[in-house]
ModelCIF file with pLDDT and N, C-alpha, C, O atoms, coordinates in Angstrom:
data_MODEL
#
_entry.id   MODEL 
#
_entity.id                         1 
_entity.type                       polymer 
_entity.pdbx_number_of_molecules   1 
#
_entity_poly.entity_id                      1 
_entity_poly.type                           'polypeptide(L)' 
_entity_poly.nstd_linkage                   no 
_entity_poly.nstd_monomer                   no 
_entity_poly.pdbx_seq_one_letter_code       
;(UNK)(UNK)(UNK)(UNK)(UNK)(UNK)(UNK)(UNK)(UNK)(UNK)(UNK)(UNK)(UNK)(UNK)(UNK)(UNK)
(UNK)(UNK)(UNK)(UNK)(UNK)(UNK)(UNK)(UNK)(UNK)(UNK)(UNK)(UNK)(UNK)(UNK)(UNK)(UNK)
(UNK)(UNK)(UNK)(UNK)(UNK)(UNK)(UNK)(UNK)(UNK)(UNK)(UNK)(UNK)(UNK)
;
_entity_poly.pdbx_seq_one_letter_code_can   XXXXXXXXXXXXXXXXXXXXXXXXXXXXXXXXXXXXXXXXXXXXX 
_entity_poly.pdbx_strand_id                 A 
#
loop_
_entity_poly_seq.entity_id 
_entity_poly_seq.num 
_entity_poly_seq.mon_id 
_entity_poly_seq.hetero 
1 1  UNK n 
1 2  UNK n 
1 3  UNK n 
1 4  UNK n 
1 5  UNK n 
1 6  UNK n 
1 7  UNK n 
1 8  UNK n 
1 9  UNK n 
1 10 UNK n 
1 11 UNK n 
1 12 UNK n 
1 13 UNK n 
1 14 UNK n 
1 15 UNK n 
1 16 UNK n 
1 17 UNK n 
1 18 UNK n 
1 19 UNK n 
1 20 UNK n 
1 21 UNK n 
1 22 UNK n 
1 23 UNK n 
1 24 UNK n 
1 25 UNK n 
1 26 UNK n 
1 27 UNK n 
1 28 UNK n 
1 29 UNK n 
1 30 UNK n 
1 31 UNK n 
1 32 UNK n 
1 33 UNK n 
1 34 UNK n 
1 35 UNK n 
1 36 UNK n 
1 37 UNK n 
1 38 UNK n 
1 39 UNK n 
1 40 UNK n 
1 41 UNK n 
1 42 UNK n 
1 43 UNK n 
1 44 UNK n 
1 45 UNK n 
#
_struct_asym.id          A 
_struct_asym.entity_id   1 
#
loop_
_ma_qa_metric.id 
_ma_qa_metric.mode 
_ma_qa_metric.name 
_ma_qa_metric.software_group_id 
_ma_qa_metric.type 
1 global pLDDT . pLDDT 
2 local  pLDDT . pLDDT 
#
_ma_qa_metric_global.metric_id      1 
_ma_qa_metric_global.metric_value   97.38 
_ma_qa_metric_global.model_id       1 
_ma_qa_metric_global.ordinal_id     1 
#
loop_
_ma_qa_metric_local.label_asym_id 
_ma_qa_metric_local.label_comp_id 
_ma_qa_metric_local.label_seq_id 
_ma_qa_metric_local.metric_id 
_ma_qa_metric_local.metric_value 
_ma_qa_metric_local.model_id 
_ma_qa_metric_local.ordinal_id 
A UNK 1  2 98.00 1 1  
A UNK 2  2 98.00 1 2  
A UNK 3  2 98.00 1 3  
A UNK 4  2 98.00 1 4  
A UNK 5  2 98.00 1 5  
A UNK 6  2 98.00 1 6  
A UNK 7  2 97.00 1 7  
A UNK 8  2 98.00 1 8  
A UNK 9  2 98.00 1 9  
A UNK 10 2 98.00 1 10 
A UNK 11 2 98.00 1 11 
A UNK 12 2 98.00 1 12 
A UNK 13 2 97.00 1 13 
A UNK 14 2 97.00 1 14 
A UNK 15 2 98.00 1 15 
A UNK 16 2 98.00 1 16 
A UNK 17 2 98.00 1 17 
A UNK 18 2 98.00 1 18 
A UNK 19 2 98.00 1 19 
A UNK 20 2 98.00 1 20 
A UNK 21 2 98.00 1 21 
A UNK 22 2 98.00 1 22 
A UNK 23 2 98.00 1 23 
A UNK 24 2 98.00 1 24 
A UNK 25 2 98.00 1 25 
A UNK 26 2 98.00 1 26 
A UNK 27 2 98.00 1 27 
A UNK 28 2 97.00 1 28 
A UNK 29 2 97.00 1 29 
A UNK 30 2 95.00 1 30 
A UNK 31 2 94.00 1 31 
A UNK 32 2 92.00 1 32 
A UNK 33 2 94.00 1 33 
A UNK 34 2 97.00 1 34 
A UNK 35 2 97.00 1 35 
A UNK 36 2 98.00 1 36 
A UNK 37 2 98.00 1 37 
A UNK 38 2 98.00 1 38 
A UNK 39 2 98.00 1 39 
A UNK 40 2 98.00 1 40 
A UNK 41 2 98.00 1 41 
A UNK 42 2 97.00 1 42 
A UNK 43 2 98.00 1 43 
A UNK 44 2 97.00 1 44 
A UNK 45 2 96.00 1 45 
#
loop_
_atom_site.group_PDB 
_atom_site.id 
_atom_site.type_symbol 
_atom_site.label_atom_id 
_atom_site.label_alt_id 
_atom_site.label_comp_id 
_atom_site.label_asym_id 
_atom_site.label_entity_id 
_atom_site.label_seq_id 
_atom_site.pdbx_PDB_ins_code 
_atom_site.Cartn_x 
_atom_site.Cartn_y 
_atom_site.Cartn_z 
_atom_site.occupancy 
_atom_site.B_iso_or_equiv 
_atom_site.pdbx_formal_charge 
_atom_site.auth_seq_id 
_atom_site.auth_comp_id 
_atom_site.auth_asym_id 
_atom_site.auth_atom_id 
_atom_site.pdbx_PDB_model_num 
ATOM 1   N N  . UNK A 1 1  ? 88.591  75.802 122.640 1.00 98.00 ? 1  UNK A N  1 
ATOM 2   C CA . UNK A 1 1  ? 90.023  75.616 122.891 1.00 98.00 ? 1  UNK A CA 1 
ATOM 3   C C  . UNK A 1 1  ? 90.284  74.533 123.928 1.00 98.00 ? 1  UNK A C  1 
ATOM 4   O O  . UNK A 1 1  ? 91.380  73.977 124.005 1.00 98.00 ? 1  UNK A O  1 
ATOM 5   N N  . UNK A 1 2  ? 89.250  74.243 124.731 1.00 98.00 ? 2  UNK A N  1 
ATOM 6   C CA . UNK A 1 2  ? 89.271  73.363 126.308 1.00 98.00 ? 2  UNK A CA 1 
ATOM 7   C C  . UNK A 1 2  ? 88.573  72.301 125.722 1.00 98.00 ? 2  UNK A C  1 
ATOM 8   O O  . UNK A 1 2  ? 88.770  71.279 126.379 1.00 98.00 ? 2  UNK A O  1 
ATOM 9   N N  . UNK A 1 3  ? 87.694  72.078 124.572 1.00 98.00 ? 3  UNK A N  1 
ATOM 10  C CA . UNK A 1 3  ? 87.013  71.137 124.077 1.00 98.00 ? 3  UNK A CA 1 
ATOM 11  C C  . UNK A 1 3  ? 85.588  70.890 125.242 1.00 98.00 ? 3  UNK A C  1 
ATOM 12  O O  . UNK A 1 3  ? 85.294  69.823 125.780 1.00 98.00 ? 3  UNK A O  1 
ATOM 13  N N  . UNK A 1 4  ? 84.996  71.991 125.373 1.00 98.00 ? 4  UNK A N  1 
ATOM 14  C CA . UNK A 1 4  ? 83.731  72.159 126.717 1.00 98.00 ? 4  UNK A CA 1 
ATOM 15  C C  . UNK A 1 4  ? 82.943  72.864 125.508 1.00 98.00 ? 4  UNK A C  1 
ATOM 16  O O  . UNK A 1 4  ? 83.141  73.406 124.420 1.00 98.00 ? 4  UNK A O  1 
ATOM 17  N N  . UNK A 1 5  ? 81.858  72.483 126.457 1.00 98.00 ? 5  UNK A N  1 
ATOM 18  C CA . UNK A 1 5  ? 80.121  72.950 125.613 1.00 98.00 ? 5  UNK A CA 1 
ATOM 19  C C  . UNK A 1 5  ? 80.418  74.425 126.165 1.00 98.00 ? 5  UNK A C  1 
ATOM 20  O O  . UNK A 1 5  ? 80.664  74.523 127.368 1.00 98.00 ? 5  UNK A O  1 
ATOM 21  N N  . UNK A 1 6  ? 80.414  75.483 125.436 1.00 98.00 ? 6  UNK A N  1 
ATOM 22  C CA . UNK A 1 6  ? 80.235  77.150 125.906 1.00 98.00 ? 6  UNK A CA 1 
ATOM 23  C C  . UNK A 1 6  ? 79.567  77.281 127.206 1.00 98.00 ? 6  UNK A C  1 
ATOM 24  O O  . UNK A 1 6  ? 80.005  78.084 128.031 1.00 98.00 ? 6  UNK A O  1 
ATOM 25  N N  . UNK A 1 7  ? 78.500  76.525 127.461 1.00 97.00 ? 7  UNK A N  1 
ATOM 26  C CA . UNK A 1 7  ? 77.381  76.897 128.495 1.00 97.00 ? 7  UNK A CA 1 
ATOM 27  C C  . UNK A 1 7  ? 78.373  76.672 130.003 1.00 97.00 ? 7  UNK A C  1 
ATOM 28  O O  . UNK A 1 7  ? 78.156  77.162 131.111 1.00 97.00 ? 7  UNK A O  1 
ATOM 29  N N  . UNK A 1 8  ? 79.423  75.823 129.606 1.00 98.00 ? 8  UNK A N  1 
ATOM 30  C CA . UNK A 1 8  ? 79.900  75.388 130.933 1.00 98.00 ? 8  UNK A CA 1 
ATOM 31  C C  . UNK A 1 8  ? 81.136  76.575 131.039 1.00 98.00 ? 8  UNK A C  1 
ATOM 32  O O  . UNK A 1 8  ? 81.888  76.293 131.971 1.00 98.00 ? 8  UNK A O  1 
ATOM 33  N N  . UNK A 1 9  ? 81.554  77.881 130.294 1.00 98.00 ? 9  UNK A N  1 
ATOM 34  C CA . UNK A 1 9  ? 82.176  78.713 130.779 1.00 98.00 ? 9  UNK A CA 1 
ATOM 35  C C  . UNK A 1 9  ? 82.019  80.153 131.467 1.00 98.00 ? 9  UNK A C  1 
ATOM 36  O O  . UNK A 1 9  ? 81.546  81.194 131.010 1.00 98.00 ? 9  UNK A O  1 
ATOM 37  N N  . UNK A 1 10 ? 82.607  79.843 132.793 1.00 98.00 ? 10 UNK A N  1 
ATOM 38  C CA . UNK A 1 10 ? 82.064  82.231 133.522 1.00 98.00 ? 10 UNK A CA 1 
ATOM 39  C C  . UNK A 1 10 ? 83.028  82.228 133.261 1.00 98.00 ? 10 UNK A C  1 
ATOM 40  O O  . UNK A 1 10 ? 83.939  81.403 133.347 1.00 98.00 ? 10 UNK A O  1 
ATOM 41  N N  . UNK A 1 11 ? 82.895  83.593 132.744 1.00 98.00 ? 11 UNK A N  1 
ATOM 42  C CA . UNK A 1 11 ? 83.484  84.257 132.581 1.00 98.00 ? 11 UNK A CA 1 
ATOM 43  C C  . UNK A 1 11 ? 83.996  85.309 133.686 1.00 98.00 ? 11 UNK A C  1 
ATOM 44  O O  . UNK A 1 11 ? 83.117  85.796 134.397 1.00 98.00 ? 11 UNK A O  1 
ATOM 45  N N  . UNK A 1 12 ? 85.258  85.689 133.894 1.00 98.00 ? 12 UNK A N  1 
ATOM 46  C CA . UNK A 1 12 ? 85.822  86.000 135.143 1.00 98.00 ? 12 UNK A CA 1 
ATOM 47  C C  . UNK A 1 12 ? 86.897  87.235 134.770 1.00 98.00 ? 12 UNK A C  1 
ATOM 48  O O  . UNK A 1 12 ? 87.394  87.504 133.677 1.00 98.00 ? 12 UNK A O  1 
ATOM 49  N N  . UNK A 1 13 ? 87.083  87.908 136.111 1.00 97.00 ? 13 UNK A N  1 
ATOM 50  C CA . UNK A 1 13 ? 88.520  88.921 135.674 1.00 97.00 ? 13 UNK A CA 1 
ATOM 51  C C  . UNK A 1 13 ? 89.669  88.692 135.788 1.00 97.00 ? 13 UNK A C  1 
ATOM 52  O O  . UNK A 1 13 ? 90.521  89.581 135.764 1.00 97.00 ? 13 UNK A O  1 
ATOM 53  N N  . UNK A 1 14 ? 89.990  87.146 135.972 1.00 97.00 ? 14 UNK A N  1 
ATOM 54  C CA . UNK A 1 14 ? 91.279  87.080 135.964 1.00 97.00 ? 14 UNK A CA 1 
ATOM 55  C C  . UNK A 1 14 ? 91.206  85.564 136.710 1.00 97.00 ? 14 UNK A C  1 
ATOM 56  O O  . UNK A 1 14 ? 90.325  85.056 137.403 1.00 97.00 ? 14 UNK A O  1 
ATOM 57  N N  . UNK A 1 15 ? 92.611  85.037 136.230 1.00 98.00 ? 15 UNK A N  1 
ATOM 58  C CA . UNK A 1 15 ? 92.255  83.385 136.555 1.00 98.00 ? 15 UNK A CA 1 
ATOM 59  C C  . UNK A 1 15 ? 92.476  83.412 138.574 1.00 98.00 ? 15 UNK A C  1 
ATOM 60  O O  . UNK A 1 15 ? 92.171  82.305 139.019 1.00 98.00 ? 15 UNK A O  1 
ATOM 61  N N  . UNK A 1 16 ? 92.840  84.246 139.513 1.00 98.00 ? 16 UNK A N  1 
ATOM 62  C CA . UNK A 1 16 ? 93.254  84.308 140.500 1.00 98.00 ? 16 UNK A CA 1 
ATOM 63  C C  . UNK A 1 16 ? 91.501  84.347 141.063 1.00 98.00 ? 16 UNK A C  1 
ATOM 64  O O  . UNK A 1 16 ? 91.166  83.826 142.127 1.00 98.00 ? 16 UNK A O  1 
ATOM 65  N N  . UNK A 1 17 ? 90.522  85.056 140.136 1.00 98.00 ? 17 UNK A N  1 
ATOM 66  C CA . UNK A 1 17 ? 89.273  84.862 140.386 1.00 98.00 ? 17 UNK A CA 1 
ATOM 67  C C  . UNK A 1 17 ? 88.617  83.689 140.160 1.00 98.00 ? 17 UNK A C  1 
ATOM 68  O O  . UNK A 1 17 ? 87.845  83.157 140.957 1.00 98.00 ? 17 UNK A O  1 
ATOM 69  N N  . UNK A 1 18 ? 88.992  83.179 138.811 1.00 98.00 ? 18 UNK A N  1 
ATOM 70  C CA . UNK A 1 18 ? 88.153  81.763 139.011 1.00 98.00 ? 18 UNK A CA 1 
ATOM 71  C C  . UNK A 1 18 ? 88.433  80.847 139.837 1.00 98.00 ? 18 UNK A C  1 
ATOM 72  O O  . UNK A 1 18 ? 87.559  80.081 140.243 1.00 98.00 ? 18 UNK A O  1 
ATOM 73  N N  . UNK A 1 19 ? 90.308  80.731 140.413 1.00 98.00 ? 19 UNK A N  1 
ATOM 74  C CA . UNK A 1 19 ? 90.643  79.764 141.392 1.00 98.00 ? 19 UNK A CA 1 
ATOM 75  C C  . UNK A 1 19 ? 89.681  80.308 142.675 1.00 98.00 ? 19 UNK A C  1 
ATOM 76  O O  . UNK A 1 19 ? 89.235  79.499 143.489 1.00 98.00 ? 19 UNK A O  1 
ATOM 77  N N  . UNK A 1 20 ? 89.488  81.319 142.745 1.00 98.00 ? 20 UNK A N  1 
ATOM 78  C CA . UNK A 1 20 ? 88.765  81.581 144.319 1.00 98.00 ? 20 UNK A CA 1 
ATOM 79  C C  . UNK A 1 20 ? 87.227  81.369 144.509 1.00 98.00 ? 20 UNK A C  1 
ATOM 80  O O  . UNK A 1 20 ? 86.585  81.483 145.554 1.00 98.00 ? 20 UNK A O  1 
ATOM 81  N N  . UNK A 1 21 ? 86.701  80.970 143.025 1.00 98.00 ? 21 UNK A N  1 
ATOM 82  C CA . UNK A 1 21 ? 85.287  80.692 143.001 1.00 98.00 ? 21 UNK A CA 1 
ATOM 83  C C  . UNK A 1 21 ? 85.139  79.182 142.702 1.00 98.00 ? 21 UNK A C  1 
ATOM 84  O O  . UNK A 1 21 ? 84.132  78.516 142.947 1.00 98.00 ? 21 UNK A O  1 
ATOM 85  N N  . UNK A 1 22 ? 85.998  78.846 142.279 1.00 98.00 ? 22 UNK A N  1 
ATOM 86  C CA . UNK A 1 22 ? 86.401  77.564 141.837 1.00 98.00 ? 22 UNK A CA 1 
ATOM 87  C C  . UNK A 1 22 ? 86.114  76.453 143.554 1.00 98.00 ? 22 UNK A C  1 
ATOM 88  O O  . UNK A 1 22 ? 85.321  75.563 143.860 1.00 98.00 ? 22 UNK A O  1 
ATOM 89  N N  . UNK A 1 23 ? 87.541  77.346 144.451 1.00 98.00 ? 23 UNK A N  1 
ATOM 90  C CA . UNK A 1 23 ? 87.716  76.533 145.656 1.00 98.00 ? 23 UNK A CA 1 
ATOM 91  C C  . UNK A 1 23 ? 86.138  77.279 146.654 1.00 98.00 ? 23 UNK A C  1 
ATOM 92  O O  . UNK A 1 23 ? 85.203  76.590 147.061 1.00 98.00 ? 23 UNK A O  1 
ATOM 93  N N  . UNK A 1 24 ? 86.221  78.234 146.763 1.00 98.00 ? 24 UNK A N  1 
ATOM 94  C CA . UNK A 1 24 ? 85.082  78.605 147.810 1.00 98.00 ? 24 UNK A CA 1 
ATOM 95  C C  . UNK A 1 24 ? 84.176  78.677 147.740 1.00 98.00 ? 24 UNK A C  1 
ATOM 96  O O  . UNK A 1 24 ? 83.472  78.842 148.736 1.00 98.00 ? 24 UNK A O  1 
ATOM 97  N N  . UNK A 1 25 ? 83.589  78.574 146.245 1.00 98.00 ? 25 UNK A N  1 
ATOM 98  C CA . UNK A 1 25 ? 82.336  78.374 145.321 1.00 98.00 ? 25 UNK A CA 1 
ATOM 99  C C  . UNK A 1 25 ? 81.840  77.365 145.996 1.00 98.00 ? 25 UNK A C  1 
ATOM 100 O O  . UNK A 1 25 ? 80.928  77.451 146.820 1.00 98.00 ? 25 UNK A O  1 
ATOM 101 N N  . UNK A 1 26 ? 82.665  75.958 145.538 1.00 98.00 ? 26 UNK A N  1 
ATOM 102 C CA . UNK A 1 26 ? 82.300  74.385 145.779 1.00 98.00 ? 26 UNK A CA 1 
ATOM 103 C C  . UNK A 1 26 ? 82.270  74.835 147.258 1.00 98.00 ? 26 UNK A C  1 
ATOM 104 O O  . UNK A 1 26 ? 81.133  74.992 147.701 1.00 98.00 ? 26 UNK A O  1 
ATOM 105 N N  . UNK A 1 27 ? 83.351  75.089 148.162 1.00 98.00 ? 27 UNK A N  1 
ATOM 106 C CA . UNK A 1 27 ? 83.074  74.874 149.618 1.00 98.00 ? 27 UNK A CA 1 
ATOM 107 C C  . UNK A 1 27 ? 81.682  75.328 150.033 1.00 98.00 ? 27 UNK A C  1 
ATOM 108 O O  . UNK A 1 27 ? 81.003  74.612 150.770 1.00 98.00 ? 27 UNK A O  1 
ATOM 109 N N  . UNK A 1 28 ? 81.158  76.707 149.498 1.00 97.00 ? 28 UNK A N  1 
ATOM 110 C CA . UNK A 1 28 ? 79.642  77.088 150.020 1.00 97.00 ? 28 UNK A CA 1 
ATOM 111 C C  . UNK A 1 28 ? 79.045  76.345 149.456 1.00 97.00 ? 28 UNK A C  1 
ATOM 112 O O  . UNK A 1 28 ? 78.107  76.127 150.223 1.00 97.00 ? 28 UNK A O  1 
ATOM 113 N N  . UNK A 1 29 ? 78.869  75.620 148.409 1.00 97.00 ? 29 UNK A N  1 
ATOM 114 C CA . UNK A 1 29 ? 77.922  74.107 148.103 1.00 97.00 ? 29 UNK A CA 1 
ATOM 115 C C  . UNK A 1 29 ? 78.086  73.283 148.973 1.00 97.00 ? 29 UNK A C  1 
ATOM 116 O O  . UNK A 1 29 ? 76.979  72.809 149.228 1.00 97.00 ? 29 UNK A O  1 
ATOM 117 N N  . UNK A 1 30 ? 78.963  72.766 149.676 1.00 95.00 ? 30 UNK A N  1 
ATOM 118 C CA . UNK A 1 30 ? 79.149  71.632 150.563 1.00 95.00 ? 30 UNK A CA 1 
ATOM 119 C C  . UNK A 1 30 ? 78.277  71.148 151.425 1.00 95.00 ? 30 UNK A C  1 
ATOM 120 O O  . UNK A 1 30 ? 77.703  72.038 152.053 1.00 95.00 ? 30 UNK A O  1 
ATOM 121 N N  . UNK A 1 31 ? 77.937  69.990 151.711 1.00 94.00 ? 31 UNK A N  1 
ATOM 122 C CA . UNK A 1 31 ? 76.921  69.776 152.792 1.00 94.00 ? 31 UNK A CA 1 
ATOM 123 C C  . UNK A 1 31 ? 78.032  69.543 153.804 1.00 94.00 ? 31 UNK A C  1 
ATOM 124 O O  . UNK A 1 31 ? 79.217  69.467 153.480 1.00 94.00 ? 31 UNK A O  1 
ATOM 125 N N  . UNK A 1 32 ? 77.479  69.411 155.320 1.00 92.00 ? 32 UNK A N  1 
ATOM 126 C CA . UNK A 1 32 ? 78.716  70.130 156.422 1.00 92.00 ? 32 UNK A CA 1 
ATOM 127 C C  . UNK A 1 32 ? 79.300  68.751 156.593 1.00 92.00 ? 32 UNK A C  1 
ATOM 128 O O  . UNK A 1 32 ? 79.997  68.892 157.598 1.00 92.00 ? 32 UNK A O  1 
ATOM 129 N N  . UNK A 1 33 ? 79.437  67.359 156.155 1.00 94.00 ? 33 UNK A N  1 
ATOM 130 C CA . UNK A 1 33 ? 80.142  66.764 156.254 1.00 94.00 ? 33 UNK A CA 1 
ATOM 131 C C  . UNK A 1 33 ? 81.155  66.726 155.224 1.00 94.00 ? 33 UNK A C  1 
ATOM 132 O O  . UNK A 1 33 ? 81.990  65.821 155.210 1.00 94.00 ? 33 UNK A O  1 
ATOM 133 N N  . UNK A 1 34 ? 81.140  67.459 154.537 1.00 97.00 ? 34 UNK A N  1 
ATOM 134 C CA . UNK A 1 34 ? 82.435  67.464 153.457 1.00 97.00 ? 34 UNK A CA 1 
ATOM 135 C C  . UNK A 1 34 ? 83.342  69.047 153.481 1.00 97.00 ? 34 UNK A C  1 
ATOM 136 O O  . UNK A 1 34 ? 83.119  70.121 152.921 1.00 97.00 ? 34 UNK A O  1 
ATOM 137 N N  . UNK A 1 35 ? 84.477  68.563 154.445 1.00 97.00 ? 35 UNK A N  1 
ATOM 138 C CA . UNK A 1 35 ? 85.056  70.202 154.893 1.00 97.00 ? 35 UNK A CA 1 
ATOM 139 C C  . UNK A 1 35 ? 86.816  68.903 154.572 1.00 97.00 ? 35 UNK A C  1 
ATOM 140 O O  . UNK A 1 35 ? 87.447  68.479 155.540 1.00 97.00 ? 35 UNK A O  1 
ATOM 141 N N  . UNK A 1 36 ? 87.065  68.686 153.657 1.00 98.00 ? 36 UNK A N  1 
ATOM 142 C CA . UNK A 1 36 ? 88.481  68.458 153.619 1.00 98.00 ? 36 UNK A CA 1 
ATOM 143 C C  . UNK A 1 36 ? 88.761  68.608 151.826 1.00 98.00 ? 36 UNK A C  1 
ATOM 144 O O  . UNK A 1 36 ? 88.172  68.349 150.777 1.00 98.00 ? 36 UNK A O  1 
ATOM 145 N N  . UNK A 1 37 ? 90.006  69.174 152.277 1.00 98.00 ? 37 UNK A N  1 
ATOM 146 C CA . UNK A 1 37 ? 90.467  70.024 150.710 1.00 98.00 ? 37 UNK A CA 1 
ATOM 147 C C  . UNK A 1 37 ? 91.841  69.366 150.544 1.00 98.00 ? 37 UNK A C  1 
ATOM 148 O O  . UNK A 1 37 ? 92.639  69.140 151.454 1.00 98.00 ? 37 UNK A O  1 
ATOM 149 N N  . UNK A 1 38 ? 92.007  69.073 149.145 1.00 98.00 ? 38 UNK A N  1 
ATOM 150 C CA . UNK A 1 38 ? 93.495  68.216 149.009 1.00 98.00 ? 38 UNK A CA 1 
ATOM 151 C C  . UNK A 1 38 ? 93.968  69.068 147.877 1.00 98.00 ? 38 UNK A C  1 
ATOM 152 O O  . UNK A 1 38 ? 93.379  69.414 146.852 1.00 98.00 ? 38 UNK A O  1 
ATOM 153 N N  . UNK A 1 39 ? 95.296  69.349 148.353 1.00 98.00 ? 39 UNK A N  1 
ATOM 154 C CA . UNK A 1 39 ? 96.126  70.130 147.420 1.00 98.00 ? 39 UNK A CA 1 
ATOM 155 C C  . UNK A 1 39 ? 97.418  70.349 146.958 1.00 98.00 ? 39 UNK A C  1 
ATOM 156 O O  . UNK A 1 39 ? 97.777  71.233 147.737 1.00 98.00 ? 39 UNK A O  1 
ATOM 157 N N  . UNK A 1 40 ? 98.282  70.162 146.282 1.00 98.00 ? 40 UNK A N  1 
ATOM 158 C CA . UNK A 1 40 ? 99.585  70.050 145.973 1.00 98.00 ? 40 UNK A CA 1 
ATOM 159 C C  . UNK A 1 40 ? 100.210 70.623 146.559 1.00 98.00 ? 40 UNK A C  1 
ATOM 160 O O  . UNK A 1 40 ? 99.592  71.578 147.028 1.00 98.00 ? 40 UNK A O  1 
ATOM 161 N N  . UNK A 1 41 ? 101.615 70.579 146.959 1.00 98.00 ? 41 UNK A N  1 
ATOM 162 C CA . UNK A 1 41 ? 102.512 71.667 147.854 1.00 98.00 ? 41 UNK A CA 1 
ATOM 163 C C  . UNK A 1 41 ? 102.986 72.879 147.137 1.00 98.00 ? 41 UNK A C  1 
ATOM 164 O O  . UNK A 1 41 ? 103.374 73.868 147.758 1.00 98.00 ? 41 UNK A O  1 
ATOM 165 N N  . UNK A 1 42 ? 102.961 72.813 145.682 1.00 97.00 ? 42 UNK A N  1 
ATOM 166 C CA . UNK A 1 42 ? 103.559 74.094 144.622 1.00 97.00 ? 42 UNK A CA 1 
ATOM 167 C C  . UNK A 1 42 ? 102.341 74.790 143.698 1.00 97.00 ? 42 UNK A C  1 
ATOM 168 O O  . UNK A 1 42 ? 102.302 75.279 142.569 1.00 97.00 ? 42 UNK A O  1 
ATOM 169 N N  . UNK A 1 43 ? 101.505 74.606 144.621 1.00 98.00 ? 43 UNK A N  1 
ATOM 170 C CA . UNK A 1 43 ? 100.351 75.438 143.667 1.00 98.00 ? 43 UNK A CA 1 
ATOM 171 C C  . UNK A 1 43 ? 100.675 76.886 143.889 1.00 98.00 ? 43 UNK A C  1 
ATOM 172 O O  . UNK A 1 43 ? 101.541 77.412 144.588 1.00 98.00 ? 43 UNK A O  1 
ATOM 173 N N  . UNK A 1 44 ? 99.624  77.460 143.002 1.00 97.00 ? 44 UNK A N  1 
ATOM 174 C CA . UNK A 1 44 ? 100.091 79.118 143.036 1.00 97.00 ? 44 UNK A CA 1 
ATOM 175 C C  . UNK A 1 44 ? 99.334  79.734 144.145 1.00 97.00 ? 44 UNK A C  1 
ATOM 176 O O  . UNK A 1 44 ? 98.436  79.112 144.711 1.00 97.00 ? 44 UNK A O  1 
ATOM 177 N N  . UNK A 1 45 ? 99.638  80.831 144.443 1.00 96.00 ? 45 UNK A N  1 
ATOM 178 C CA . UNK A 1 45 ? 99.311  81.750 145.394 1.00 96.00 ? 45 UNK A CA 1 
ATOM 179 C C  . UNK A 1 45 ? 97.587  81.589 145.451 1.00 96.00 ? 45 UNK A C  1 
ATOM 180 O O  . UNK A 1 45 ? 96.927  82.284 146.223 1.00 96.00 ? 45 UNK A O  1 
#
């Protein structure tokens, strides 16, 4: 439906979960010089 290879989807309980693995996922990957996050003013909760 997203036009992605299957392998690249988790499956999650709800999209409020993937945004939080999505943003804090990548942040615990980060090496410690990369701590700045850019984000729209009307995103969702």
């Amino acid at each position: 439906l997203i036009g992605a290879p299957a392998q690249s989807l988790v499956f999650t309980g709800c999209a409020t979960e993937a945004n939080n693995l999505a943003l804090l996922g990548v942040a615990r990957a980060c090496p410690p010089g990369k701590r700045h996050l850019v984000i729209s003013a009307v995103e969702h909760p």
